[in-house]
Each structure stands twice: as C-alpha cells, then as structure tokens.
C-alpha atoms as a PDB file:
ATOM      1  CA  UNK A   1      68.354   2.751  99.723  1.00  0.00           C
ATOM      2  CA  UNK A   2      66.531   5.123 101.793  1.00  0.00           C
ATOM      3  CA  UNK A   3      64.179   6.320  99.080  1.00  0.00           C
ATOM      4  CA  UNK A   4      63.128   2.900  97.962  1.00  0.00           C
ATOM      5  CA  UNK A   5      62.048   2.148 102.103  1.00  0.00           C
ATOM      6  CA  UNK A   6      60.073   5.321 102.274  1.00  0.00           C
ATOM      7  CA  UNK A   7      58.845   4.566  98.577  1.00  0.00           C
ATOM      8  CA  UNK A   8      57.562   1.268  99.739  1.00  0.00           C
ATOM      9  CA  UNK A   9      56.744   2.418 103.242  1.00  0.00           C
ATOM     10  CA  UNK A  10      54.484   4.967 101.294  1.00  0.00           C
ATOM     11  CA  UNK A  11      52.826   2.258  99.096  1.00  0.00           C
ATOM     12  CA  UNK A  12      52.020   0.037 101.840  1.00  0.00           C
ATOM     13  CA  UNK A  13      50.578   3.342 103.445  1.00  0.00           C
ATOM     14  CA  UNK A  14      48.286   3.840 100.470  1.00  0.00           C
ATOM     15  CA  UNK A  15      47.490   0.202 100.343  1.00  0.00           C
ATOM     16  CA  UNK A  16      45.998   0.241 103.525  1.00  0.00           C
ATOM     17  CA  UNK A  17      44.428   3.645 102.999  1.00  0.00           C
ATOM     18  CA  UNK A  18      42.578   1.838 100.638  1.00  0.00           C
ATOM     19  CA  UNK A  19      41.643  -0.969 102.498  1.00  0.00           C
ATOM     20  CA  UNK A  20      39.403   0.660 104.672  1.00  0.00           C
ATOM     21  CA  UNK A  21      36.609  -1.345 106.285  1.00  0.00           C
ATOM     22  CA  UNK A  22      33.231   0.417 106.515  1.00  0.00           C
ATOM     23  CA  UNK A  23      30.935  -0.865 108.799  1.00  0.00           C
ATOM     24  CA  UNK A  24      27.153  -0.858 109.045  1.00  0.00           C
ATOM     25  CA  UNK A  25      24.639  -1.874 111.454  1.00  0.00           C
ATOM     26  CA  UNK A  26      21.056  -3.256 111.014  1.00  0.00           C
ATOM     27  CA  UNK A  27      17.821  -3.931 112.957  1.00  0.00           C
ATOM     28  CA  UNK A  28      16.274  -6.924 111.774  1.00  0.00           C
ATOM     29  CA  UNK A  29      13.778  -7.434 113.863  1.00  0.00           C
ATOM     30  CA  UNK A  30      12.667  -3.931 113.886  1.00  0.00           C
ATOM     31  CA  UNK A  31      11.580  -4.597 110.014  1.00  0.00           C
ATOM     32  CA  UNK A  32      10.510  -7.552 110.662  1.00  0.00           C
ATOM     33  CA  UNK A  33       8.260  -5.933 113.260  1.00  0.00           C
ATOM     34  CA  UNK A  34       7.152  -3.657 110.166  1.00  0.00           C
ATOM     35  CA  UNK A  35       6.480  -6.487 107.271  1.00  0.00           C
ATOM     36  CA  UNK A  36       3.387  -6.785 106.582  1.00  0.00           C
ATOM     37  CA  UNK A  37       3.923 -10.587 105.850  1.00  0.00           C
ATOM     38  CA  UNK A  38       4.319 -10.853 109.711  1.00  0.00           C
ATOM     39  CA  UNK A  39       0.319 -10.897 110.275  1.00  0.00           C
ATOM     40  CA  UNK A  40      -0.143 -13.577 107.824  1.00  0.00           C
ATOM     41  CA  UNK A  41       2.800 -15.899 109.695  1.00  0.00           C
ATOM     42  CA  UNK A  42       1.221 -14.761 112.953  1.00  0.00           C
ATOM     43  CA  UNK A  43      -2.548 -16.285 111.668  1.00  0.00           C
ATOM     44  CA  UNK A  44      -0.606 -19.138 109.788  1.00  0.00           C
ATOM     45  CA  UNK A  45       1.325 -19.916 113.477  1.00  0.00           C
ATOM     46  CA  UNK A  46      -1.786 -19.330 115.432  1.00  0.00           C
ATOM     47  CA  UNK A  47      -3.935 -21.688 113.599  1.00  0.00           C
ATOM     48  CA  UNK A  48      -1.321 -24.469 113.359  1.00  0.00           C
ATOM     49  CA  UNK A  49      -1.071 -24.418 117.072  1.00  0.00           C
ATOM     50  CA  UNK A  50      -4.815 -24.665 117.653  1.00  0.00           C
ATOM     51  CA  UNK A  51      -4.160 -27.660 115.592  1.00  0.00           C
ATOM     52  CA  UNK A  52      -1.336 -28.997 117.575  1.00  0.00           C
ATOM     53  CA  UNK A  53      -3.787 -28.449 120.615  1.00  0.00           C
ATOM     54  CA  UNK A  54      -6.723 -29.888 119.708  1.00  0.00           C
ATOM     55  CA  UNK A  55      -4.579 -33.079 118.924  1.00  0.00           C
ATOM     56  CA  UNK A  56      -3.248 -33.483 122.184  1.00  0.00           C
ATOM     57  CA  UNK A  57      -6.361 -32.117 123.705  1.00  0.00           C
ATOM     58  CA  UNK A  58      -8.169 -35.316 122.450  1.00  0.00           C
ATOM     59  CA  UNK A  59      -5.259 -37.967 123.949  1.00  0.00           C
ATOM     60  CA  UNK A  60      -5.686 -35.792 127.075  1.00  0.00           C
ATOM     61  CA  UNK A  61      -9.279 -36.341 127.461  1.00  0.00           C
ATOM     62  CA  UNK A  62      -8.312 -40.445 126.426  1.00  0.00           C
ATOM     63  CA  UNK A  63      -6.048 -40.555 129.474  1.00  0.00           C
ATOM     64  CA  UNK A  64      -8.646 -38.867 131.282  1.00  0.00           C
ATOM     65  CA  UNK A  65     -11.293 -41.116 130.636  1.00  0.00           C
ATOM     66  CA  UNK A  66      -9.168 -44.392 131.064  1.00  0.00           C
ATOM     67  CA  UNK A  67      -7.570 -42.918 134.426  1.00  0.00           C
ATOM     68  CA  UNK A  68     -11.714 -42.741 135.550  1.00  0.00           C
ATOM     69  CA  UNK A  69     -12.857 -45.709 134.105  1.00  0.00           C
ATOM     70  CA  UNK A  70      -9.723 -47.797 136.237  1.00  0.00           C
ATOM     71  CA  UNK A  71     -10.578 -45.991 139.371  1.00  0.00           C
ATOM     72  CA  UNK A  72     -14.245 -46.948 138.761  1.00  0.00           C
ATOM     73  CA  UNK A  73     -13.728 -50.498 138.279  1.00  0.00           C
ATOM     74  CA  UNK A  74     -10.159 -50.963 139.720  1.00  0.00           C
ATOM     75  CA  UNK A  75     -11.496 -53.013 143.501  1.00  0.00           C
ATOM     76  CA  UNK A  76     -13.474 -55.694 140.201  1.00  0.00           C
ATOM     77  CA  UNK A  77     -10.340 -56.688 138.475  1.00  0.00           C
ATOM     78  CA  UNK A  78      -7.704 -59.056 138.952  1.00  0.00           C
ATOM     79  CA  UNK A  79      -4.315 -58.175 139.136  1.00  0.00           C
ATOM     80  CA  UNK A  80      -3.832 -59.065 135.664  1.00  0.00           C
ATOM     81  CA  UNK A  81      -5.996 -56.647 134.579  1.00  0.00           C
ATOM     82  CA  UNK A  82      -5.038 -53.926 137.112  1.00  0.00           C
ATOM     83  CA  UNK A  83      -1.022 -54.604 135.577  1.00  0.00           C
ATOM     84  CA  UNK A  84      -2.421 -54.281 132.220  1.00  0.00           C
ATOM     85  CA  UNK A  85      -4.609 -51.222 132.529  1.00  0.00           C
ATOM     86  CA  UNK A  86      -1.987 -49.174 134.439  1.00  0.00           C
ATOM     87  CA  UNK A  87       0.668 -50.088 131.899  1.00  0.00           C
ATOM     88  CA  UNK A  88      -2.080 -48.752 129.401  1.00  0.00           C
ATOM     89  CA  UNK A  89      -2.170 -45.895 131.543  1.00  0.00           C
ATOM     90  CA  UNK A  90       1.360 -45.516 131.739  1.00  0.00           C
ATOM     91  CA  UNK A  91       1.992 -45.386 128.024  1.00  0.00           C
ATOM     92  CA  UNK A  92      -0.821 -43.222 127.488  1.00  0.00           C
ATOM     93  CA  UNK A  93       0.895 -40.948 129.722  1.00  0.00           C
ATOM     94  CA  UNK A  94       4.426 -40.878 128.202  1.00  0.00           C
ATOM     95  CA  UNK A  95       2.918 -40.108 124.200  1.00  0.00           C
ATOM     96  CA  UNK A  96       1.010 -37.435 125.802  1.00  0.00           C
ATOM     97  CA  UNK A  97       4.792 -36.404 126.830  1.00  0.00           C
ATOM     98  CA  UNK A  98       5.897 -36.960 123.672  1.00  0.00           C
ATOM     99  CA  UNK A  99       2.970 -34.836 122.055  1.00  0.00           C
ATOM    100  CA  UNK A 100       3.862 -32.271 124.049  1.00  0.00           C
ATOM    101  CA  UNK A 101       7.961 -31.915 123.283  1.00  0.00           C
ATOM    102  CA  UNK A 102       6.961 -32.816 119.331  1.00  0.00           C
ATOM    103  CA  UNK A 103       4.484 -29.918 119.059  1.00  0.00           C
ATOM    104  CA  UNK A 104       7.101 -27.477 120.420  1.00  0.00           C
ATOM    105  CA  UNK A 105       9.090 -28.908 118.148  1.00  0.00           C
ATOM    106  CA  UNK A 106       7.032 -28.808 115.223  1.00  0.00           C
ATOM    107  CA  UNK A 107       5.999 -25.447 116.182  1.00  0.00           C
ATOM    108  CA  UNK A 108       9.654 -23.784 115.904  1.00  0.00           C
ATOM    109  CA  UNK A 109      10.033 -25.420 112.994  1.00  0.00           C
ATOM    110  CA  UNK A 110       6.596 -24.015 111.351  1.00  0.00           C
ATOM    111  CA  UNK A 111       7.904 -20.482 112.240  1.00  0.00           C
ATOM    112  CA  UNK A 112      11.204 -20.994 110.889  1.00  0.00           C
ATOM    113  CA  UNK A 113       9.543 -22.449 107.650  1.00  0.00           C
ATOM    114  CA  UNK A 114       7.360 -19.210 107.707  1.00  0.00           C
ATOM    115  CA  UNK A 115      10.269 -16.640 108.431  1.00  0.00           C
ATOM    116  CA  UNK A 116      12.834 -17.560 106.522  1.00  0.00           C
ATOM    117  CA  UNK A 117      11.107 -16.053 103.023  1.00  0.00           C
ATOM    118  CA  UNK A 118      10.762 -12.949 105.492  1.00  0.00           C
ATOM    119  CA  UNK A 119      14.918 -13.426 106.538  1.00  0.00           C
ATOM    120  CA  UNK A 120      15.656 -13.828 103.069  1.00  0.00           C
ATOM    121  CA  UNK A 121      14.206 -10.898 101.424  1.00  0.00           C
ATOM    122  CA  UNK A 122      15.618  -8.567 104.223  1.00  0.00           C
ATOM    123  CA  UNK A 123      19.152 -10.129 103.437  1.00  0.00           C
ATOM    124  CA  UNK A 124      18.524  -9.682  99.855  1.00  0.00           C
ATOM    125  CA  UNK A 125      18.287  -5.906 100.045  1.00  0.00           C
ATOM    126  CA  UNK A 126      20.836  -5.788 102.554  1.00  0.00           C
ATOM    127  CA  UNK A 127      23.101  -7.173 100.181  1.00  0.00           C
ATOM    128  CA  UNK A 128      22.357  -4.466  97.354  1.00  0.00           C
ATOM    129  CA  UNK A 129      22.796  -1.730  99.757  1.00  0.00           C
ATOM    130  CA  UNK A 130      25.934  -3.495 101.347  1.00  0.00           C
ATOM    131  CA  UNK A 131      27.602  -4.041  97.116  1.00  0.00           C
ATOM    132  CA  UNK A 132      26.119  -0.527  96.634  1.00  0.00           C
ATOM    133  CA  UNK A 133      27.747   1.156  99.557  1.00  0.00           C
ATOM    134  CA  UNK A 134      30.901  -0.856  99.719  1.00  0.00           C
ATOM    135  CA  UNK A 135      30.226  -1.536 102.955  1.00  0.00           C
ATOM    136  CA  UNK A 136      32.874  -4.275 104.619  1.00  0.00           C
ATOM    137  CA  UNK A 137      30.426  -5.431 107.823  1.00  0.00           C
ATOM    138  CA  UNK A 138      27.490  -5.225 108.857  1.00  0.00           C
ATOM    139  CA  UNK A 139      26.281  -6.461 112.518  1.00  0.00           C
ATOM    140  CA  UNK A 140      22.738  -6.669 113.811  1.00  0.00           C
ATOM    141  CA  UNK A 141      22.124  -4.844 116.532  1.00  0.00           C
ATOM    142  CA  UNK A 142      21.498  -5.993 119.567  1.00  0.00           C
ATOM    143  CA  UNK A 143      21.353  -4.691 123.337  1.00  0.00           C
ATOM    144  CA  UNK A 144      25.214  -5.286 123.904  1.00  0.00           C
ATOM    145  CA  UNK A 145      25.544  -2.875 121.674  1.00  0.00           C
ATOM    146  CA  UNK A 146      26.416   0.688 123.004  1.00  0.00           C
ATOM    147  CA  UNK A 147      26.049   3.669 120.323  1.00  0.00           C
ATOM    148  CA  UNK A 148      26.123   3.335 116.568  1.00  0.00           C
ATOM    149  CA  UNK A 149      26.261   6.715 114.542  1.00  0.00           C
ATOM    150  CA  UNK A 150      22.674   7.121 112.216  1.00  0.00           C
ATOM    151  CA  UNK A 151      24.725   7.016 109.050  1.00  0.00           C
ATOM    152  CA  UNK A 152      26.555   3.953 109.650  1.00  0.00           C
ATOM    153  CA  UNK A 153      22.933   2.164 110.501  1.00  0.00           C
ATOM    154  CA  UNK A 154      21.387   0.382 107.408  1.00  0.00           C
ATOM    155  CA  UNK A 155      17.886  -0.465 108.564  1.00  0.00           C
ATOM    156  CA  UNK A 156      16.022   2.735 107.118  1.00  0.00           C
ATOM    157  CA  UNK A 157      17.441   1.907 104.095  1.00  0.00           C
ATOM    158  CA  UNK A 158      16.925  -1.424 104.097  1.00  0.00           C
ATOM    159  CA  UNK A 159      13.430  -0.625 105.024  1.00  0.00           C
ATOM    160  CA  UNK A 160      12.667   1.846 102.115  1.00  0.00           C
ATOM    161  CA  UNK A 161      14.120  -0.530  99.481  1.00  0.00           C
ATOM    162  CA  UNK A 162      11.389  -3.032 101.291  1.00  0.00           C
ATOM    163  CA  UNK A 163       9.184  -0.379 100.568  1.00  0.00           C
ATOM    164  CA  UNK A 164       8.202  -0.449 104.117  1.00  0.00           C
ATOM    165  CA  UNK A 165       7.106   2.510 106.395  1.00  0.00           C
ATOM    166  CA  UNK A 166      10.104   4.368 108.520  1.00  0.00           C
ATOM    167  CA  UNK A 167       8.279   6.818 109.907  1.00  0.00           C
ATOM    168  CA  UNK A 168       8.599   4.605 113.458  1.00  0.00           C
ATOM    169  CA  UNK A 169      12.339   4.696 112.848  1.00  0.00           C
ATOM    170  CA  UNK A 170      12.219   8.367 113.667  1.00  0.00           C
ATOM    171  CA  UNK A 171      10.601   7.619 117.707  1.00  0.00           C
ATOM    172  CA  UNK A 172      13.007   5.423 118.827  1.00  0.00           C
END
C-alpha cells in the first residue's frame, strides 16, 4: 500500500514538473514607438483632425456672426423675434457642443481604426514566439511592474521578427 502512495505521489510530482508555466513579458508600446507605420497614422490622425477643426471652426464663426448680428439689431426687434433669434442662438450653441464631444469621439475611433493593423501584427509575432517558446503568459509591462529578468522579456524578439531596430532596447 505504501509503494502505490509514493508511486502515485511521485507521478503527480512529475505531472506537475511538467506543468510548468513560463512567463514572458512585453513592451508594446515601446515597438510601437519603433514602427515605422506610426508616422503614417500620426499624418493620417493629424490631417483628420484639421478636418474635424475646420468643421467646427466654420459653425463657430456662424454662432459668432449671429451672436453680433442680434446684439446689433437686438433694441429693433420685437420680442418675437428676440425669442426666436436667441433660441437660434441657443441651438447653435448646443451642436457646437455636440461637434465638439463627436469629434473626440470620432477622433479615438480614427486612431483605433489606424492602430489596430499596428496591434495586430505585434500580436501576431508574439504569438509565434509565445507557440515557439512554449511560453504559458505573457504580460505587458507596465510601471506597476517592479523587475523582470532580460530573458523572460519578449519585446527584442518580438521586435527583430518585426524586423524593427533594437538597438534603443539596449539604453533603457
């Protein structure tokens, strides 16, 4: 009876011997940082928000110039007119609001269009490297995290299956 306990207690030994988990860690936005992709997202996101701008630039310079023209001629009208004009004003006012919250909006939604190609082919190699290396887990680092050993960090790698420069890996 006693063998077969320390025969099992040995398999379940081995089992979990075996089950190791091998953890990994990974800087994303450090090769992000290094993509040369980046500069084309960055125009692509500059541009669009120029856009975005010069839109609500325009409905700016609309409430501007209603805003002056009812000042001008606000002692001339009735108060028909006056209620009318100022509701006019009002709404005016609340889509420039609106323009405002939508373009911020819009504009997160741009850069996540743009990134996510970026995201994906980072994940993609990650996930070769990861099969390749058996590795179990892999977190992204971040500044809660304290030390991580240089062999257990993926990002060079990563990076040189991106074909992407590591020489800046080296400085920090």
């Amino acid at each position: 009876m006693m063998k077969k306990a320390l025969l099992i207690l040995g398999l379940l030994i081995v089992g979990f011997g075996q089950a190791q988990t091998k953890v990994g860690t990974i800087n994303t936005e450090f090769i992000m940082s290094q993509m040369p992709e980046l500069e084309s997202v960055d125009q692509e996101m500059k541009a669009y928000s120029r856009e975005l701008d010069s839109e609500l630039r325009k409905r700016f310079e609309e409430y501007q110039d209603l805003t002056e023209k009812y000042q001008a001629e606000e002692k001339d009208l009735n108060e028909v007119v006056k209620k009318f004009r100022m509701n006019e004003i009002a709404d005016l006012e609340e889509d420039i609001q609106k323009m405002q919250e939508n373009s911020q909006q819009k504009l997160r939604k741009k850069q996540e269009d743009l990134l996510r190609p970026l995201y994906n082919k980072i994940g993609n190699a990650l996930e070769v490297i990861v099969e390749k290396e058996n590795y179990t887990q892999v977190f992204t680092e971040s500044s809660n995290l304290v030390y991580v050993h240089p062999d257990y960090d993926l990002t060079k790698k990563v990076m040189e299956m991106l074909e992407l420069p590591t020489d800046m890996l080296d400085e920090e």
